[in-house]
PDB file of N, CA and C in Angstrom:
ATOM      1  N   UNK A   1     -75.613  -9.994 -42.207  1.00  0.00           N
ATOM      2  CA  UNK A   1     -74.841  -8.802 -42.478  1.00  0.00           C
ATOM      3  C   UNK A   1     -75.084  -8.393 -43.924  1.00  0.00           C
ATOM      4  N   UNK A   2     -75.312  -6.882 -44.259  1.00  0.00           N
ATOM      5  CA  UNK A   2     -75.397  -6.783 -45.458  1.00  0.00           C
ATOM      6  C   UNK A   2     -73.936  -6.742 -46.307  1.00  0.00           C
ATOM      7  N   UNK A   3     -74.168  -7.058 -47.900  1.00  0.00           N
ATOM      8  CA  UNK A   3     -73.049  -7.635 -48.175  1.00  0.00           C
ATOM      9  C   UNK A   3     -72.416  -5.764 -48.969  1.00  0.00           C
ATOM     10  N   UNK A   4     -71.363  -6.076 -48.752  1.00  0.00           N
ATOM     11  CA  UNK A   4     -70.632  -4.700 -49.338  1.00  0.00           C
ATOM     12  C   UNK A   4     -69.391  -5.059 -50.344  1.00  0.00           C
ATOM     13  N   UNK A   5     -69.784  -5.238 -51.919  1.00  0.00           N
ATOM     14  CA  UNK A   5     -69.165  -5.752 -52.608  1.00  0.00           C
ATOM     15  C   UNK A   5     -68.602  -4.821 -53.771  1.00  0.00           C
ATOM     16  N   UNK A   6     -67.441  -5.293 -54.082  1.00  0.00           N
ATOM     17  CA  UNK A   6     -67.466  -4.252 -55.491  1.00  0.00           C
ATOM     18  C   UNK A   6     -66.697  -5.363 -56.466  1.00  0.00           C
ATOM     19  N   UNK A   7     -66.805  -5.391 -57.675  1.00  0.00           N
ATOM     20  CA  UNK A   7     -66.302  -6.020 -58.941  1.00  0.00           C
ATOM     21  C   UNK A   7     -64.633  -5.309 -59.069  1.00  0.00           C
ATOM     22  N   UNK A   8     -63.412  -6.041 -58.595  1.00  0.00           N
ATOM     23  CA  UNK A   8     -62.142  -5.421 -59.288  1.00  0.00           C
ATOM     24  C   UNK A   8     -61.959  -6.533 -60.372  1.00  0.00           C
ATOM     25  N   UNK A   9     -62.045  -6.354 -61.733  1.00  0.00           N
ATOM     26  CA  UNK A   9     -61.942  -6.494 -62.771  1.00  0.00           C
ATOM     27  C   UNK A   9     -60.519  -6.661 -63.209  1.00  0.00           C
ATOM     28  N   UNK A  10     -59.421  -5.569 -62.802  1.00  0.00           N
ATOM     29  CA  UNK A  10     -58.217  -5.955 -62.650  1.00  0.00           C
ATOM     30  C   UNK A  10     -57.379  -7.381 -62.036  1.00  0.00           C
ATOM     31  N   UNK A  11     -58.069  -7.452 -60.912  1.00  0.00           N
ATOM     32  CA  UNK A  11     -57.614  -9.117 -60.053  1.00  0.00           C
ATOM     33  C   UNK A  11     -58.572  -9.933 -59.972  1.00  0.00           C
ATOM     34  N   UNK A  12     -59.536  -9.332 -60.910  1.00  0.00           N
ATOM     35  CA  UNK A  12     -60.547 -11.128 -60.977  1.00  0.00           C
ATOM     36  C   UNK A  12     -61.037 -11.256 -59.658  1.00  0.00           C
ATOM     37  N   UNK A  13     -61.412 -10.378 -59.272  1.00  0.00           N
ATOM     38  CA  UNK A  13     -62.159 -10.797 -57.991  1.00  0.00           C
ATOM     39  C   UNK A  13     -63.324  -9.956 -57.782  1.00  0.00           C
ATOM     40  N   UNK A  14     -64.372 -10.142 -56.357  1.00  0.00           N
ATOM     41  CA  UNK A  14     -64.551  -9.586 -56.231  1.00  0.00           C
ATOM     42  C   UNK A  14     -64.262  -9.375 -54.605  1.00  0.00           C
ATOM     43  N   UNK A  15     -64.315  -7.684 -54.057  1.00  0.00           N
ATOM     44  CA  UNK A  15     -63.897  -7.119 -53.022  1.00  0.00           C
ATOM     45  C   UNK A  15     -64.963  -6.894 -52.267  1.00  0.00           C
ATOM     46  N   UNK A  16     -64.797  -7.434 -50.973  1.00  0.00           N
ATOM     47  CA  UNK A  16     -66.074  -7.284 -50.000  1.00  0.00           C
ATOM     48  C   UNK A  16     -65.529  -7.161 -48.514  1.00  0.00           C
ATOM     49  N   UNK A  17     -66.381  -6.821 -47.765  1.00  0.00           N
ATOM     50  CA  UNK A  17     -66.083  -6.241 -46.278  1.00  0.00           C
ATOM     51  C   UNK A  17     -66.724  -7.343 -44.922  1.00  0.00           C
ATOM     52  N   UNK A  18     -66.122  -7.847 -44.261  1.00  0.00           N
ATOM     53  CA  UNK A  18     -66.606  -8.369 -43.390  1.00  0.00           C
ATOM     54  C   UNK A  18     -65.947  -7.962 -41.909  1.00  0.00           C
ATOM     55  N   UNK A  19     -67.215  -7.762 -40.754  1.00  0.00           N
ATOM     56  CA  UNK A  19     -66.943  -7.418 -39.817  1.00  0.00           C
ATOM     57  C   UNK A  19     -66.791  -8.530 -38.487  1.00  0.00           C
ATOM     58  N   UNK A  20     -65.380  -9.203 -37.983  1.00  0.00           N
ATOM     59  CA  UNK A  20     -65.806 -10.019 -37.060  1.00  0.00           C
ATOM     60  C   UNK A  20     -66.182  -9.894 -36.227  1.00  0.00           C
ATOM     61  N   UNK A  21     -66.411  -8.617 -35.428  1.00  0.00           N
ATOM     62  CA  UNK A  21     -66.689  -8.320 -34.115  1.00  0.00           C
ATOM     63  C   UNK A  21     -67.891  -6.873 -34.309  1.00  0.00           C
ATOM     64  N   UNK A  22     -68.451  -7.365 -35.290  1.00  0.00           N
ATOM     65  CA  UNK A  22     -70.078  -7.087 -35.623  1.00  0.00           C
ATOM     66  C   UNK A  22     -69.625  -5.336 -36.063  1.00  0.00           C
ATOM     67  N   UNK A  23     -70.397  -4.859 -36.196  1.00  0.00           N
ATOM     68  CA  UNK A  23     -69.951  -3.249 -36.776  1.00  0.00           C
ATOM     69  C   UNK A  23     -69.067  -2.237 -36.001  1.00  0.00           C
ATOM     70  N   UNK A  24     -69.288  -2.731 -34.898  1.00  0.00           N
ATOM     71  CA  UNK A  24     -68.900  -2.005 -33.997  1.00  0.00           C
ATOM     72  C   UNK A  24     -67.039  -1.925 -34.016  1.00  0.00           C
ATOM     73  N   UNK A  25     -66.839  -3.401 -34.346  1.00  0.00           N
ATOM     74  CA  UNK A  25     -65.635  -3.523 -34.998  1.00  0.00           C
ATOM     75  C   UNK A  25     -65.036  -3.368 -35.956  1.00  0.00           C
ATOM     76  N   UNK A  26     -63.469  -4.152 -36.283  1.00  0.00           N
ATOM     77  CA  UNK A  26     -62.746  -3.591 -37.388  1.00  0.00           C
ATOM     78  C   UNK A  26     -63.245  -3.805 -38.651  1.00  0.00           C
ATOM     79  N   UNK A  27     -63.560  -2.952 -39.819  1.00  0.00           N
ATOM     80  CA  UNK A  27     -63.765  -3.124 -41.103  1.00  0.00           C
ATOM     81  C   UNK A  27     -62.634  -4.354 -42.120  1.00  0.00           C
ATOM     82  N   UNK A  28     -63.476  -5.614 -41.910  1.00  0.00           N
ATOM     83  CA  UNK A  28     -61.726  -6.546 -42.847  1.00  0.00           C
ATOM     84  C   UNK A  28     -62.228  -6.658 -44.061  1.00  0.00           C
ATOM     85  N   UNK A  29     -61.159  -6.313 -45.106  1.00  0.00           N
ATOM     86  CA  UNK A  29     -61.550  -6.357 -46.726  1.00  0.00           C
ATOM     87  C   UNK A  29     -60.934  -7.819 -47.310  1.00  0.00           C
ATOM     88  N   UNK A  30     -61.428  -8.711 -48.307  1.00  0.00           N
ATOM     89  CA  UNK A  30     -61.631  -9.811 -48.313  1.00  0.00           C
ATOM     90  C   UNK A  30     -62.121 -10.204 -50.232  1.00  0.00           C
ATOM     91  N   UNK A  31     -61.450 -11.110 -50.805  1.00  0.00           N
ATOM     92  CA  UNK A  31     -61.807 -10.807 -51.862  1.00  0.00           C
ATOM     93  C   UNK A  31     -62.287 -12.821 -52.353  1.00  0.00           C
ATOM     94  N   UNK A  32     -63.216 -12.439 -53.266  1.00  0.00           N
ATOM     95  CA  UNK A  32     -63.439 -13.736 -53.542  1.00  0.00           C
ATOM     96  C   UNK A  32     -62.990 -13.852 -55.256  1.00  0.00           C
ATOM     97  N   UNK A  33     -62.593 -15.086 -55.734  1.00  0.00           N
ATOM     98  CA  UNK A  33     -62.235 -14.869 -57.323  1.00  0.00           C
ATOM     99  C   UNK A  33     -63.122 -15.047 -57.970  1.00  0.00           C
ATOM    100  N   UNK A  34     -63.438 -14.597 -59.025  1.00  0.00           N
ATOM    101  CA  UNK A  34     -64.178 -15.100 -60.330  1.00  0.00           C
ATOM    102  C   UNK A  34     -64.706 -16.078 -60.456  1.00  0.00           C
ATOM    103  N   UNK A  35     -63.761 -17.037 -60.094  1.00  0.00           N
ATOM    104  CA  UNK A  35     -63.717 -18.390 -60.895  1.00  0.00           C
ATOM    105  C   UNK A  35     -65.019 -19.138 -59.872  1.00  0.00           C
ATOM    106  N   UNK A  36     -64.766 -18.589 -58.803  1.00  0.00           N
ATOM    107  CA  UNK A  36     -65.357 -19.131 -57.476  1.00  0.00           C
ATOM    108  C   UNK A  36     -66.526 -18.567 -57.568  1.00  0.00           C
ATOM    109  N   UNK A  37     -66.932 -17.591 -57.716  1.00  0.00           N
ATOM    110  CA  UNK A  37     -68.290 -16.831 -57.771  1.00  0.00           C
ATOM    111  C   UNK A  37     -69.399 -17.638 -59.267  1.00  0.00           C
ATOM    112  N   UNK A  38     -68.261 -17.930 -60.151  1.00  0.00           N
ATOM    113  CA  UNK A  38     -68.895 -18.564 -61.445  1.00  0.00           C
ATOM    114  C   UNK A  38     -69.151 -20.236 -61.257  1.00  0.00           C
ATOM    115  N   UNK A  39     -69.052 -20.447 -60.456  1.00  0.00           N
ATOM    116  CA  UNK A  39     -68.835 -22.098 -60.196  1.00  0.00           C
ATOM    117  C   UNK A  39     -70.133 -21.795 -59.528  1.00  0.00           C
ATOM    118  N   UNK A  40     -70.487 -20.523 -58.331  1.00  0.00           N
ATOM    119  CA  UNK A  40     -72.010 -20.573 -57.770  1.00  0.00           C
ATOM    120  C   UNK A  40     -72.796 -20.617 -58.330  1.00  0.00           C
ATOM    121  N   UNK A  41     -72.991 -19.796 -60.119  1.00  0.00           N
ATOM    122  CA  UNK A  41     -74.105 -19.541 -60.430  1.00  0.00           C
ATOM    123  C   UNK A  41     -74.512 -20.765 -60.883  1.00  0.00           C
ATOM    124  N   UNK A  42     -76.119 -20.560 -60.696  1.00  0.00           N
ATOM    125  CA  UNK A  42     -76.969 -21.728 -61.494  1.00  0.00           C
ATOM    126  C   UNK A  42     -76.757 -22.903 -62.713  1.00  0.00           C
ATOM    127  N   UNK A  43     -76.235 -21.334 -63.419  1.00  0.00           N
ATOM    128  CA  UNK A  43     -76.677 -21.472 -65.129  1.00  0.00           C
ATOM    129  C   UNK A  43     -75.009 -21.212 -65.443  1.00  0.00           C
ATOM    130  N   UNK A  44     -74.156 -22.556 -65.535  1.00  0.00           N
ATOM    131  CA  UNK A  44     -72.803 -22.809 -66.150  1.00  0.00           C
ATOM    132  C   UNK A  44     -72.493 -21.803 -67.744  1.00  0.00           C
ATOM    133  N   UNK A  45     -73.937 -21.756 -68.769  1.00  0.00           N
ATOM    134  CA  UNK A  45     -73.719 -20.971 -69.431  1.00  0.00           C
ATOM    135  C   UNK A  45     -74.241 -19.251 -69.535  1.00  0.00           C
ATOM    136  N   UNK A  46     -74.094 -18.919 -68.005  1.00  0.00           N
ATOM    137  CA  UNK A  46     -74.628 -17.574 -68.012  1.00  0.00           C
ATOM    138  C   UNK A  46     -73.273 -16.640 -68.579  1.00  0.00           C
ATOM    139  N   UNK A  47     -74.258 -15.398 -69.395  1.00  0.00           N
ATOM    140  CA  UNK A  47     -73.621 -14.543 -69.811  1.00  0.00           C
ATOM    141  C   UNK A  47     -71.963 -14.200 -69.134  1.00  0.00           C
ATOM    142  N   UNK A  48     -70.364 -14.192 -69.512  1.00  0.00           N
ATOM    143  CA  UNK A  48     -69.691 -13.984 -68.784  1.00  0.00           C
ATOM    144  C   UNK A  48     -69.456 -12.797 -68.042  1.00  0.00           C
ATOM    145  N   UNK A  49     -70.078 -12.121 -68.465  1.00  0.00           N
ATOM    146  CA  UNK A  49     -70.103 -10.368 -68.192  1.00  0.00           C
ATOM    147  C   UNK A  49     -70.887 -10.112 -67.176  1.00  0.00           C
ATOM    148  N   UNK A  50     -71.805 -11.064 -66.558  1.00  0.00           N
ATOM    149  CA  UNK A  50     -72.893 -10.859 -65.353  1.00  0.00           C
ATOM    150  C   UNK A  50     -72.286  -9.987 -64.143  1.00  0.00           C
ATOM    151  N   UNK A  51     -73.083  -9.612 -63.422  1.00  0.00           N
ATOM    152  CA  UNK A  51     -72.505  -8.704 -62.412  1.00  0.00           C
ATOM    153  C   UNK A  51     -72.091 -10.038 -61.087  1.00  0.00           C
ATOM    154  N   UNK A  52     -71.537 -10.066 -60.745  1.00  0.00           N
ATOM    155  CA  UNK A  52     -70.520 -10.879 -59.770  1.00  0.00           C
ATOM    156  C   UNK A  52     -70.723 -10.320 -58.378  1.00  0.00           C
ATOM    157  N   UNK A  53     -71.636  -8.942 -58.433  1.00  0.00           N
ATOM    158  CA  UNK A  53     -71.417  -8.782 -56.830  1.00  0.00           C
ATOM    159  C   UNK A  53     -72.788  -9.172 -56.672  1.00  0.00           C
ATOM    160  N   UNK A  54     -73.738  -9.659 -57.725  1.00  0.00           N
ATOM    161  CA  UNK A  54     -75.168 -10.038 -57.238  1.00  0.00           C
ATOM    162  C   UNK A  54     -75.016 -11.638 -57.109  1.00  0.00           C
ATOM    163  N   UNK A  55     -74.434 -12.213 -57.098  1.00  0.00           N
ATOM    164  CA  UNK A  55     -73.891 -13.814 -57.509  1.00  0.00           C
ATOM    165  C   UNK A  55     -73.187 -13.615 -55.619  1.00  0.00           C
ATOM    166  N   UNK A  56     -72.673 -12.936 -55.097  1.00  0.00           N
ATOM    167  CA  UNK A  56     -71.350 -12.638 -53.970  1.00  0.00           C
ATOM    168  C   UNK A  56     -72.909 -12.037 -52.901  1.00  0.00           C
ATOM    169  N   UNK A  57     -73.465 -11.188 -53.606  1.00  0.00           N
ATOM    170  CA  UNK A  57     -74.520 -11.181 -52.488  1.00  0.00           C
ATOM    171  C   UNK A  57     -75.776 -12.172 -52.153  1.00  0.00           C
ATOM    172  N   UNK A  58     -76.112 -13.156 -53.183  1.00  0.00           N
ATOM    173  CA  UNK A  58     -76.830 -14.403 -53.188  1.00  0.00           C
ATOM    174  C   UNK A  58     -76.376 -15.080 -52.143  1.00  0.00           C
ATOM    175  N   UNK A  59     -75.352 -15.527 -52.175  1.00  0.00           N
ATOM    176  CA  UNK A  59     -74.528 -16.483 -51.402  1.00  0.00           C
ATOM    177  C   UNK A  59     -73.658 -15.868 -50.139  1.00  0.00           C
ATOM    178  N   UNK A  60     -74.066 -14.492 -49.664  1.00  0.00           N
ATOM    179  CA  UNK A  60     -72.910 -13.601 -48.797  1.00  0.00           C
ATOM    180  C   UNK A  60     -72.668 -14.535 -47.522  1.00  0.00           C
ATOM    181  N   UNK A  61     -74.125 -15.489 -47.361  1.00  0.00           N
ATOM    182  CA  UNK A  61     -73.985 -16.005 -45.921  1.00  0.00           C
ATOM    183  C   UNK A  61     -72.716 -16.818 -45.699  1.00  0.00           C
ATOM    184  N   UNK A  62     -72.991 -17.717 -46.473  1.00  0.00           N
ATOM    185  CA  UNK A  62     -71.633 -18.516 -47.091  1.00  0.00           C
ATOM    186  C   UNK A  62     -70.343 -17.366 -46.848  1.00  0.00           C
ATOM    187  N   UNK A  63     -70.360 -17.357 -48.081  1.00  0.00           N
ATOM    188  CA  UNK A  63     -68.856 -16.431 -48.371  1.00  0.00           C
ATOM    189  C   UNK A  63     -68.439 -15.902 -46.992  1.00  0.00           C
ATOM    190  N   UNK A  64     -69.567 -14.745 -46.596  1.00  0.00           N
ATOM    191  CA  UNK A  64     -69.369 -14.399 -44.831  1.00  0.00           C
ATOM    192  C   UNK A  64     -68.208 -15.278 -44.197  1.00  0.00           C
ATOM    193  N   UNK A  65     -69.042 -16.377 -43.787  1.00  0.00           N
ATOM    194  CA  UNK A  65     -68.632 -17.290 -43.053  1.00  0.00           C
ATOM    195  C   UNK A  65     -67.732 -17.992 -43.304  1.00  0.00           C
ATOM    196  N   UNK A  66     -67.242 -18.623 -44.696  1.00  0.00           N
ATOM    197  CA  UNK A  66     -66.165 -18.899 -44.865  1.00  0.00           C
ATOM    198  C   UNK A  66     -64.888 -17.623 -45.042  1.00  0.00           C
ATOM    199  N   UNK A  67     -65.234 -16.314 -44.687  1.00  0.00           N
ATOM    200  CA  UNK A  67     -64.176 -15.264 -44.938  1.00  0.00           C
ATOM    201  C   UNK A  67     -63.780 -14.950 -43.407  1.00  0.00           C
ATOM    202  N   UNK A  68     -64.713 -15.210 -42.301  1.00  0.00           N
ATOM    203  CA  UNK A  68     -64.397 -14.950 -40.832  1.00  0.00           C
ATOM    204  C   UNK A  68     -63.690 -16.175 -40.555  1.00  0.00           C
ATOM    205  N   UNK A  69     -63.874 -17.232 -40.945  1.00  0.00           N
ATOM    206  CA  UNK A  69     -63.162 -18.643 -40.565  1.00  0.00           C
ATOM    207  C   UNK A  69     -61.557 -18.228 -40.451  1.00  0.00           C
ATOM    208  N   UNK A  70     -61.341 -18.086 -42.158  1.00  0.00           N
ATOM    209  CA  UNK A  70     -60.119 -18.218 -42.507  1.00  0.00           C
ATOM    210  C   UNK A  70     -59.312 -16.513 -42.032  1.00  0.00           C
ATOM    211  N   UNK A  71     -60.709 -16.028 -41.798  1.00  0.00           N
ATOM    212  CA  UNK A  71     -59.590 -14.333 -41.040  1.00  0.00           C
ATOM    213  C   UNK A  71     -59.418 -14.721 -39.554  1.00  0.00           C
ATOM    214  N   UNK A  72     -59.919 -15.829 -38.682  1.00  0.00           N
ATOM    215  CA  UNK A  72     -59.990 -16.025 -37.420  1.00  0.00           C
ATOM    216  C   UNK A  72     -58.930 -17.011 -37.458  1.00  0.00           C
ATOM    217  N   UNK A  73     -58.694 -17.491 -38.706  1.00  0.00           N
ATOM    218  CA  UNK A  73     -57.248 -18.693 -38.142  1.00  0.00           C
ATOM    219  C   UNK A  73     -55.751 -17.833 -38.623  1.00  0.00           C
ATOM    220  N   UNK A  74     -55.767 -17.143 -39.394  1.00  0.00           N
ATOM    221  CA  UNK A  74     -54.492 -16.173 -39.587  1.00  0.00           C
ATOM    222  C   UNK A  74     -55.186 -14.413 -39.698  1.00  0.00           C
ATOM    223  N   UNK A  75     -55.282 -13.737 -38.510  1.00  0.00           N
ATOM    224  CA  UNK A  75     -55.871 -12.437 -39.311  1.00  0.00           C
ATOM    225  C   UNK A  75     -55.121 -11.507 -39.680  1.00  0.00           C
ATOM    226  N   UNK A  76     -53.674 -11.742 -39.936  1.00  0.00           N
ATOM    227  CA  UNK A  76     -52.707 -10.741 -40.876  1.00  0.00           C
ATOM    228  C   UNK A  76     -52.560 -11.245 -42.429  1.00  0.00           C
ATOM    229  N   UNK A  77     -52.942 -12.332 -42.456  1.00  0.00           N
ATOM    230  CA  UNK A  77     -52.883 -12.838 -44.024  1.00  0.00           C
ATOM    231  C   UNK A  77     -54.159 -12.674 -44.900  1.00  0.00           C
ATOM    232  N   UNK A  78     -53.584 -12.128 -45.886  1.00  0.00           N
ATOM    233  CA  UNK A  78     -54.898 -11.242 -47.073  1.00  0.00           C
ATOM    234  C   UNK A  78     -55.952 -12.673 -47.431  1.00  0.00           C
ATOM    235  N   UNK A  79     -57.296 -12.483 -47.390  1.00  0.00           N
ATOM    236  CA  UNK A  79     -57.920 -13.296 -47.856  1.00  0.00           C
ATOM    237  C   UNK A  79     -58.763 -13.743 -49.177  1.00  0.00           C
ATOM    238  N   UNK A  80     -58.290 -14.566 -49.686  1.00  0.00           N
ATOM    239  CA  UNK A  80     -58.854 -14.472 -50.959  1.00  0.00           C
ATOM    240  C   UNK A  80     -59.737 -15.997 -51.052  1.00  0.00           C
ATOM    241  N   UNK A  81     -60.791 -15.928 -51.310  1.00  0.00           N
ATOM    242  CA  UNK A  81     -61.863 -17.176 -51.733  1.00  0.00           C
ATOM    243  C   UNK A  81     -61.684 -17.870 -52.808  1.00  0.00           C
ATOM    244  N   UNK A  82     -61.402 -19.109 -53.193  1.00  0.00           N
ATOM    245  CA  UNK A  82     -61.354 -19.676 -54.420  1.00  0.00           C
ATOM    246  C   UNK A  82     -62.155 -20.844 -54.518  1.00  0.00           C
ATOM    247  N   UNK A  83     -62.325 -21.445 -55.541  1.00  0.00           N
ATOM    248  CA  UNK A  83     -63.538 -21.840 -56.356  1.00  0.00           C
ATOM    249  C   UNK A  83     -63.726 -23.082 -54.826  1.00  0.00           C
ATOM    250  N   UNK A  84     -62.543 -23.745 -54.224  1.00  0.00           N
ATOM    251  CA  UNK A  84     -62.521 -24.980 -53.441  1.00  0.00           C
ATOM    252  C   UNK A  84     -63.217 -24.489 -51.934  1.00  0.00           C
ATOM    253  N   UNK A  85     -62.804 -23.380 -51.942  1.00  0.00           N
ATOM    254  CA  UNK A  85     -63.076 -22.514 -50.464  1.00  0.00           C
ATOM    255  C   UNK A  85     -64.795 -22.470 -50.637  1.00  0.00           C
ATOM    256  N   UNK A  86     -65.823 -22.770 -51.528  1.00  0.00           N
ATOM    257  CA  UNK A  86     -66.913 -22.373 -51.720  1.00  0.00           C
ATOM    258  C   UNK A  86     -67.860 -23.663 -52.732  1.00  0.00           C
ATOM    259  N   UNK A  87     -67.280 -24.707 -52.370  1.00  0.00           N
ATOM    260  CA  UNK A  87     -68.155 -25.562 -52.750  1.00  0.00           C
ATOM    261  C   UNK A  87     -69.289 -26.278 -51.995  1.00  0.00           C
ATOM    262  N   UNK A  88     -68.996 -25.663 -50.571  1.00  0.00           N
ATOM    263  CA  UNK A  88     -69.824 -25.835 -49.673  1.00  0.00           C
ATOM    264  C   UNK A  88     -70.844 -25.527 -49.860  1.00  0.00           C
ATOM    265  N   UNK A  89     -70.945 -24.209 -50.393  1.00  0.00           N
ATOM    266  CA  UNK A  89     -72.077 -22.604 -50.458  1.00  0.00           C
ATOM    267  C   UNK A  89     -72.774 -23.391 -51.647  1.00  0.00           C
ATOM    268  N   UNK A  90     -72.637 -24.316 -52.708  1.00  0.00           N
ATOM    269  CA  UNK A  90     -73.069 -24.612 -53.607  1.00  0.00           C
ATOM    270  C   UNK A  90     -74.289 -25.898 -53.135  1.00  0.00           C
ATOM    271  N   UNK A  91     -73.701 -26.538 -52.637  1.00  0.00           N
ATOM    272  CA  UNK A  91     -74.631 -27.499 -52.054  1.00  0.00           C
ATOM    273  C   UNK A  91     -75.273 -26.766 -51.014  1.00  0.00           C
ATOM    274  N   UNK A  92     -74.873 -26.128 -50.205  1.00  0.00           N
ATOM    275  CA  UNK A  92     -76.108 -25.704 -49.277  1.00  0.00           C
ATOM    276  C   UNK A  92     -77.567 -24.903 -49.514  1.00  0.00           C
ATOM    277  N   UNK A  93     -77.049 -23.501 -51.012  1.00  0.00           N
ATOM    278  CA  UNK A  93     -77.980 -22.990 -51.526  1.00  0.00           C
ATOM    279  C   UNK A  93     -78.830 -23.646 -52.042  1.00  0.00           C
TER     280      UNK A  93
END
């Protein structure tokens, strides 16, 4: 799926779209934090200012998949990714 991300800077996250029932279905918005996206990158001392939705689209497969999990076990509760939710994505890349 392509990844559809945007940087909110306000809540430290970033905001992305995942579809469980492929496009055809509902649009679910889904946010991953900072902290979690910075724990992916490579390079511990990369610039802090880096763009976060290219770091969120590196890893979308991941993120994806851990964002349909946790929207398939409660899908009225807002989802947010944190650094623990994505240590998986680190070892697998």
């Amino acid at each position: 799926m392509n990844c559809e991300a945007i940087h909110c800077a306000d809540t430290k996250t970033v905001r992305f779209a995942i579809y469980p029932d492929g496009l055809d279905g509902p649009r679910i918005m889904a946010h991953v934090s900072e902290a979690a996206l910075r724990d992916l990158c490579d390079d511990p001392d990369a610039d802090p200012d880096s763009d976060l939705t290219l770091t969120c689209e590196a890893y979308f497969a991941c993120i994806e998949a851990k964002a349909l999990e946790r929207y398939r076990a409660a899908p009225s509760v807002p989802i947010v990714l944190e650094p623990a939710d994505l240590r998986a994505c680190a070892v697998l890349h």
